[in-house]
PDB file of N, CA and C in Angstrom:
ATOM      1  N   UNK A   1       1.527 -23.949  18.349  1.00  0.00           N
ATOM      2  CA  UNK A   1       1.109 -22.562  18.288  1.00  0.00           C
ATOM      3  C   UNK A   1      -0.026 -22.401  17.279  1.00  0.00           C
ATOM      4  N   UNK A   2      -0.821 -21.648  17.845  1.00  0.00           N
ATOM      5  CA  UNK A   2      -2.392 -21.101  16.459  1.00  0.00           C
ATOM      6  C   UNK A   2      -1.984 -20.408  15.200  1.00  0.00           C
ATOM      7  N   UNK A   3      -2.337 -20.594  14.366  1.00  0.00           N
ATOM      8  CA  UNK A   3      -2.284 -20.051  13.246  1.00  0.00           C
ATOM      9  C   UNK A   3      -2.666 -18.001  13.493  1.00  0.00           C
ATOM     10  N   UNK A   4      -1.392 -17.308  12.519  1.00  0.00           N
ATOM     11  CA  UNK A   4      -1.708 -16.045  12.380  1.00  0.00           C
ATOM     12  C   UNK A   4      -2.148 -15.635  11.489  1.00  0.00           C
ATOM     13  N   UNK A   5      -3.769 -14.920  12.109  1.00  0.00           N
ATOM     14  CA  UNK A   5      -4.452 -14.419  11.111  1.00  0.00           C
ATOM     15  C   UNK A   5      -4.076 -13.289  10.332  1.00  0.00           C
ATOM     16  N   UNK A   6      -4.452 -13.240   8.906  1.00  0.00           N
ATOM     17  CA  UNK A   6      -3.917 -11.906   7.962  1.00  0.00           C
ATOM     18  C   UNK A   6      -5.128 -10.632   8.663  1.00  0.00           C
ATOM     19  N   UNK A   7      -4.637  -9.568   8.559  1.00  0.00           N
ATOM     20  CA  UNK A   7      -5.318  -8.783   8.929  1.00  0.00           C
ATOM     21  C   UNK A   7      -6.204  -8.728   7.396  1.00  0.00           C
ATOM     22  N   UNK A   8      -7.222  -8.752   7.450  1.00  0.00           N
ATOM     23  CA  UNK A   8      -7.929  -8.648   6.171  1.00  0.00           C
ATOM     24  C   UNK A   8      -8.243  -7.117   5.382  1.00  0.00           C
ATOM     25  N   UNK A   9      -8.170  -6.191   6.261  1.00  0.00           N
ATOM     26  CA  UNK A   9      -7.921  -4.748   5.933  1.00  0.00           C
ATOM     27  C   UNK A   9      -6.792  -4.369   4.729  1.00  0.00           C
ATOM     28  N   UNK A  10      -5.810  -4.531   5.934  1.00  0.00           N
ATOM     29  CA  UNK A  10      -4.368  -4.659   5.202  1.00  0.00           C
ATOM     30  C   UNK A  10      -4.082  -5.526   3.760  1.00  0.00           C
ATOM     31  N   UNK A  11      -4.830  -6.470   3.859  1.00  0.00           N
ATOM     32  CA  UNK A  11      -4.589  -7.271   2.448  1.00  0.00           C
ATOM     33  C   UNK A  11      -5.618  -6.885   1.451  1.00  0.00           C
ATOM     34  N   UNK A  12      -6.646  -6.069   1.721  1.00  0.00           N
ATOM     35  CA  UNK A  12      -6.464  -5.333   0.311  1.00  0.00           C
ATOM     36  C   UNK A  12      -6.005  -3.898   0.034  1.00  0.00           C
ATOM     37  N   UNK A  13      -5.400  -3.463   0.839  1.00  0.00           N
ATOM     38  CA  UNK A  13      -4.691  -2.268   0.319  1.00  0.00           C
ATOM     39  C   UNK A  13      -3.381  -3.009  -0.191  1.00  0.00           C
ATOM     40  N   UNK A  14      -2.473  -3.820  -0.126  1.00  0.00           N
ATOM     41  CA  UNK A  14      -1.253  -4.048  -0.197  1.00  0.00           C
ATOM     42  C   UNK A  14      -1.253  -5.185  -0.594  1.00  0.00           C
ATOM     43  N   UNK A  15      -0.282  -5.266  -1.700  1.00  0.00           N
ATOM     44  CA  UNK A  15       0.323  -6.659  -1.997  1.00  0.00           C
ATOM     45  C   UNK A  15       2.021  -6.867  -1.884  1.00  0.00           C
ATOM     46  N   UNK A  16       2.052  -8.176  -2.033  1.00  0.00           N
ATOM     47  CA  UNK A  16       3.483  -8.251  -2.100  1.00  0.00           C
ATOM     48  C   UNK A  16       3.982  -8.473  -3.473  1.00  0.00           C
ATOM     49  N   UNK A  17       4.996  -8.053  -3.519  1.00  0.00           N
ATOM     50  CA  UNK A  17       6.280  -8.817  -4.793  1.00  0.00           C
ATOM     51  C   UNK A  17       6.457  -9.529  -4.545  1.00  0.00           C
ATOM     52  N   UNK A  18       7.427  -9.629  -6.174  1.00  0.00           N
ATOM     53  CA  UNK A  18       8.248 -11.416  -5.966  1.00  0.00           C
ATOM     54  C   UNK A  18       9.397 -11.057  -5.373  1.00  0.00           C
ATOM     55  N   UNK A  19       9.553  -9.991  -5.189  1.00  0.00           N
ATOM     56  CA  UNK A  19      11.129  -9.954  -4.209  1.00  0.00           C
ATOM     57  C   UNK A  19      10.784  -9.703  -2.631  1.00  0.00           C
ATOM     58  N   UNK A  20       9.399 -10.030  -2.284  1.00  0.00           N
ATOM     59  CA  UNK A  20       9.306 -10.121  -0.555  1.00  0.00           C
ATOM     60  C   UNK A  20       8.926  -8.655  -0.197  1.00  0.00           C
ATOM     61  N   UNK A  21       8.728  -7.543  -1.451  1.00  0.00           N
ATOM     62  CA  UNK A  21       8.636  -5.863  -1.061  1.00  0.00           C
ATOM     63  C   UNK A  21       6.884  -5.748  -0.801  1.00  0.00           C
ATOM     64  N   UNK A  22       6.022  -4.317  -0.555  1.00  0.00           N
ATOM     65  CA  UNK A  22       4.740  -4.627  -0.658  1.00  0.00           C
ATOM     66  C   UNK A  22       4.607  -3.478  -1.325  1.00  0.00           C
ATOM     67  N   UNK A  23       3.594  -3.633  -2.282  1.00  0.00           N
ATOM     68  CA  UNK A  23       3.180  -2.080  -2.934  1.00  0.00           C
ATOM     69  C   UNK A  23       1.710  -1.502  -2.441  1.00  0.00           C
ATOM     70  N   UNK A  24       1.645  -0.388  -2.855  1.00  0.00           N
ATOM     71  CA  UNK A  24       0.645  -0.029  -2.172  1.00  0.00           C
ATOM     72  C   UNK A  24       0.160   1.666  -3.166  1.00  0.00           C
ATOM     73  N   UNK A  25      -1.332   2.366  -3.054  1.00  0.00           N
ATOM     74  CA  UNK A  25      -1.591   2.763  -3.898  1.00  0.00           C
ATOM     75  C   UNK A  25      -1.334   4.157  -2.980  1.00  0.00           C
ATOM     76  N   UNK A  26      -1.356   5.049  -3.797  1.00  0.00           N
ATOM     77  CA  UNK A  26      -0.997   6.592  -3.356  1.00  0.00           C
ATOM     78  C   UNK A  26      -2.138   7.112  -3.046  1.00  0.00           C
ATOM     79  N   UNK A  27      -1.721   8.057  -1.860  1.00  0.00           N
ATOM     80  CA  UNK A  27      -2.994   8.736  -1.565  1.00  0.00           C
ATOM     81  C   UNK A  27      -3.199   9.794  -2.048  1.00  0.00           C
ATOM     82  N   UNK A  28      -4.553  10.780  -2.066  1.00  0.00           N
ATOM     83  CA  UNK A  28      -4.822  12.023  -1.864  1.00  0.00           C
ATOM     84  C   UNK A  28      -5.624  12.046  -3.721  1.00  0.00           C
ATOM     85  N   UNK A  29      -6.110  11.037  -4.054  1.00  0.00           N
ATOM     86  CA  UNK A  29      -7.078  10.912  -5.016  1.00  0.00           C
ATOM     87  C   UNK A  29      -8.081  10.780  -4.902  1.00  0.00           C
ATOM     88  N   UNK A  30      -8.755  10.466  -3.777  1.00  0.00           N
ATOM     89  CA  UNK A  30     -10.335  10.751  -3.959  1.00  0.00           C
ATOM     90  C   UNK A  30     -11.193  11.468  -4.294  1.00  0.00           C
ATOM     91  N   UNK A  31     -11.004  12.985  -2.934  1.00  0.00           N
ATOM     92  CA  UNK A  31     -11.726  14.122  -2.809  1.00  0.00           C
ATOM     93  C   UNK A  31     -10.322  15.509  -3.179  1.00  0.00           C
ATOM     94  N   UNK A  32     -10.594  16.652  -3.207  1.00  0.00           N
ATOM     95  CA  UNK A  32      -9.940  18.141  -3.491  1.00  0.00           C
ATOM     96  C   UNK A  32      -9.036  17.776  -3.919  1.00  0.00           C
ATOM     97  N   UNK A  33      -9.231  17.255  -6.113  1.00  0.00           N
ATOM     98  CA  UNK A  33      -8.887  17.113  -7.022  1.00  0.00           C
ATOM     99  C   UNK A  33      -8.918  18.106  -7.599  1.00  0.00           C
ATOM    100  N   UNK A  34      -9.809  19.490  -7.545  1.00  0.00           N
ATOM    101  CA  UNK A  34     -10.182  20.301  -8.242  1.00  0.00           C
ATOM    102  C   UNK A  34      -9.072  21.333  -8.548  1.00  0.00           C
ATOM    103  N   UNK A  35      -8.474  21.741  -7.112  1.00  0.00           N
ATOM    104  CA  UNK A  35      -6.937  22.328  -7.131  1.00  0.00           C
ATOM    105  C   UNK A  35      -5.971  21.867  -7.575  1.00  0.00           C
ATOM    106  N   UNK A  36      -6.269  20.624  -7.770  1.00  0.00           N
ATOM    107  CA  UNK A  36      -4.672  19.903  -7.834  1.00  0.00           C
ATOM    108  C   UNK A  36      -4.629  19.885  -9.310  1.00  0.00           C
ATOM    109  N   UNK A  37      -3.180  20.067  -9.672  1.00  0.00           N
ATOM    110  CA  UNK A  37      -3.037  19.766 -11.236  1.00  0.00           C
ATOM    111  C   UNK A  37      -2.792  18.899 -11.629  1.00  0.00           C
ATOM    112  N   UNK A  38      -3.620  18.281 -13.099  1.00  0.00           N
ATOM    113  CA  UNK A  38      -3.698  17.325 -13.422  1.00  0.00           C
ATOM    114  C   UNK A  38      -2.627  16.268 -13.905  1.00  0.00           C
ATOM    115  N   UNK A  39      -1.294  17.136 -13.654  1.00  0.00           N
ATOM    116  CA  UNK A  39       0.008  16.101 -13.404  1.00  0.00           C
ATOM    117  C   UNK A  39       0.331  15.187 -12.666  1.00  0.00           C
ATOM    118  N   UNK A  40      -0.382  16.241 -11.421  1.00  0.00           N
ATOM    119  CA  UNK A  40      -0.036  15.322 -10.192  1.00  0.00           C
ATOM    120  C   UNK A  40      -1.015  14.184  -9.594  1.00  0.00           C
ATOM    121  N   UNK A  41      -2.417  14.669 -10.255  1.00  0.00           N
ATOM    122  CA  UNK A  41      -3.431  13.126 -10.426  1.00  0.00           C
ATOM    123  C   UNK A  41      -2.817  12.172 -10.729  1.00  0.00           C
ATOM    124  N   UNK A  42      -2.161  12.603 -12.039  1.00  0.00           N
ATOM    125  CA  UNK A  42      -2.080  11.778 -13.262  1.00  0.00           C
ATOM    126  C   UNK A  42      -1.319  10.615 -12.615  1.00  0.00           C
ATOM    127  N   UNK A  43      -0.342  11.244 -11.770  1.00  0.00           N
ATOM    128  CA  UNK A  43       1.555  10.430 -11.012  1.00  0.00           C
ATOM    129  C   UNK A  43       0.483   9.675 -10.033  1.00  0.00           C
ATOM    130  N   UNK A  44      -0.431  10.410  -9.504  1.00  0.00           N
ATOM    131  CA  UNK A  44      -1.155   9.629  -8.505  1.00  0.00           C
ATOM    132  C   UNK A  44      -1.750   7.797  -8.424  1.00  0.00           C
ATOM    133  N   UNK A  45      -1.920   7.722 -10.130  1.00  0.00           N
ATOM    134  CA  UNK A  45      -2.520   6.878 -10.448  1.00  0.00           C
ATOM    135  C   UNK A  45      -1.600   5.509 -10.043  1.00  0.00           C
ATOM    136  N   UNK A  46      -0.443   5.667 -10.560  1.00  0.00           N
ATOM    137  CA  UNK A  46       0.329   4.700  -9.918  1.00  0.00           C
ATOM    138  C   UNK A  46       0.751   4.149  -8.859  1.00  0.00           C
ATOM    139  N   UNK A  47       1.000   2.965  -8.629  1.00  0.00           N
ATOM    140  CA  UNK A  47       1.578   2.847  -7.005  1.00  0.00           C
ATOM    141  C   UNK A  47       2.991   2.672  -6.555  1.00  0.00           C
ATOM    142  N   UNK A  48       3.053   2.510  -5.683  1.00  0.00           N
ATOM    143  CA  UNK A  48       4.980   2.955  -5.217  1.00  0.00           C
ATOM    144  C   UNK A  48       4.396   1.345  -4.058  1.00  0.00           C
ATOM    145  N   UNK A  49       5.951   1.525  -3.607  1.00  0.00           N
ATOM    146  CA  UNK A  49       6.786   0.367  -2.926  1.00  0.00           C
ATOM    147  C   UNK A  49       6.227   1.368  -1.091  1.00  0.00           C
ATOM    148  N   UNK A  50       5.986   0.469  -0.090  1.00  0.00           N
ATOM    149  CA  UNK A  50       5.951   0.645   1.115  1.00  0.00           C
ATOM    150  C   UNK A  50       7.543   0.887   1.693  1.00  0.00           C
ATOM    151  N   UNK A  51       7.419   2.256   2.456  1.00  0.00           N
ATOM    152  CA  UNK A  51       8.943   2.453   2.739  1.00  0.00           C
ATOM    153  C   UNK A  51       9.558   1.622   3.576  1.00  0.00           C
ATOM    154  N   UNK A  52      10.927   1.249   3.589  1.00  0.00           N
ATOM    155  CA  UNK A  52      11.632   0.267   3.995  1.00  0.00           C
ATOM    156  C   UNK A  52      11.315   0.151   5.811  1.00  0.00           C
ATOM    157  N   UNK A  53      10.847   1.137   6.536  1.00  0.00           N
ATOM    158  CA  UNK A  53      10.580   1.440   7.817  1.00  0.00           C
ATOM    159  C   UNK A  53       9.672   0.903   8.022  1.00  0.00           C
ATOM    160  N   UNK A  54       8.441   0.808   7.407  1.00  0.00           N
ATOM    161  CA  UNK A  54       7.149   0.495   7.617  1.00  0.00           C
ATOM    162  C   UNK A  54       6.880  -0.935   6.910  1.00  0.00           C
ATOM    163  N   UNK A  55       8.240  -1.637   5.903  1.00  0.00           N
ATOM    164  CA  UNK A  55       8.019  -3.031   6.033  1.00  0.00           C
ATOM    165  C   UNK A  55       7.647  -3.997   7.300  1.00  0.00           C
ATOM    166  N   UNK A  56       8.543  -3.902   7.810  1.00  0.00           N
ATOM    167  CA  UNK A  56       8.595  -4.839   8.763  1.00  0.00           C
ATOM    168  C   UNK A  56       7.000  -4.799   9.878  1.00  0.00           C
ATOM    169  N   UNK A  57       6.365  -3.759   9.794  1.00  0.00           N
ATOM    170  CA  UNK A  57       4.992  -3.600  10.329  1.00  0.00           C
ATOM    171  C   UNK A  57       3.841  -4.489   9.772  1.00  0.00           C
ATOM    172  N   UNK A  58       4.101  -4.235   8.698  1.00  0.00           N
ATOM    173  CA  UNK A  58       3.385  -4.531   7.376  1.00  0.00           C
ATOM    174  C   UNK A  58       3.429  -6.675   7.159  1.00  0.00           C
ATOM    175  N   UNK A  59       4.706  -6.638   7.093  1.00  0.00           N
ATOM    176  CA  UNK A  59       4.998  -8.434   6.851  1.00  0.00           C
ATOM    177  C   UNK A  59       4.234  -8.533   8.261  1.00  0.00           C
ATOM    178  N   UNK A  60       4.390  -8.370   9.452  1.00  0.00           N
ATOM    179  CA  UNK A  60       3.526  -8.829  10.845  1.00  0.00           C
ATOM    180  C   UNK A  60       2.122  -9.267  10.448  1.00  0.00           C
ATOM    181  N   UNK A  61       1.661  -8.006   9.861  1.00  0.00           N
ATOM    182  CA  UNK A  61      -0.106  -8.344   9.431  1.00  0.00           C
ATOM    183  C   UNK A  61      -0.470  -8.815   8.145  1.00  0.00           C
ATOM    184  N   UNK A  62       0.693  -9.124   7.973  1.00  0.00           N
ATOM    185  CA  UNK A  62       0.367 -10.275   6.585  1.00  0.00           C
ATOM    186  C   UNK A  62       1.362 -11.051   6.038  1.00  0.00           C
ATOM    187  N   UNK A  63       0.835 -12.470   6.715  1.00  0.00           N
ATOM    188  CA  UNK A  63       2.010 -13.306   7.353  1.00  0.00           C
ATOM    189  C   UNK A  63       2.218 -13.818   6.001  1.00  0.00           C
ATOM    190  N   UNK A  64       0.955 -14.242   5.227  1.00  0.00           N
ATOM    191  CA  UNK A  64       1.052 -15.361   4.192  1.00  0.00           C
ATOM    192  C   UNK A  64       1.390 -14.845   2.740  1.00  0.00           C
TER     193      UNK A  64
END
């Protein structure tokens, strides 16, 4: 069988852990910051874990 390619998109939005999870960065920071309060930038900055539903999508396009 051929080798599966990583989707190269996908691998730089997302990485994996050492426990096999993928993280990924939060949206809605780019543009219409101006309304938003600067708490919720602030939380923005960090990234969260890909929900358990949308793992298994995710490991497909990024095998390695």
């Amino acid at each position: 069988m051929p080798k599966v390619k990583t989707n190269r998109s996908a691998a730089k939005r997302f990485t994996k852990t050492g426990s096999g999870k993928f993280k990924r960065a939060k949206s809605g920071k780019n543009h219409f910051t101006g309304k938003k309060d600067s708490k919720s930038i602030r939380s923005l900055r960090k990234g969260t874990l890909v929900s358990d539903v949308d793992t298994p999508r995710i490991r497909e396009i990024l095998p390695y």
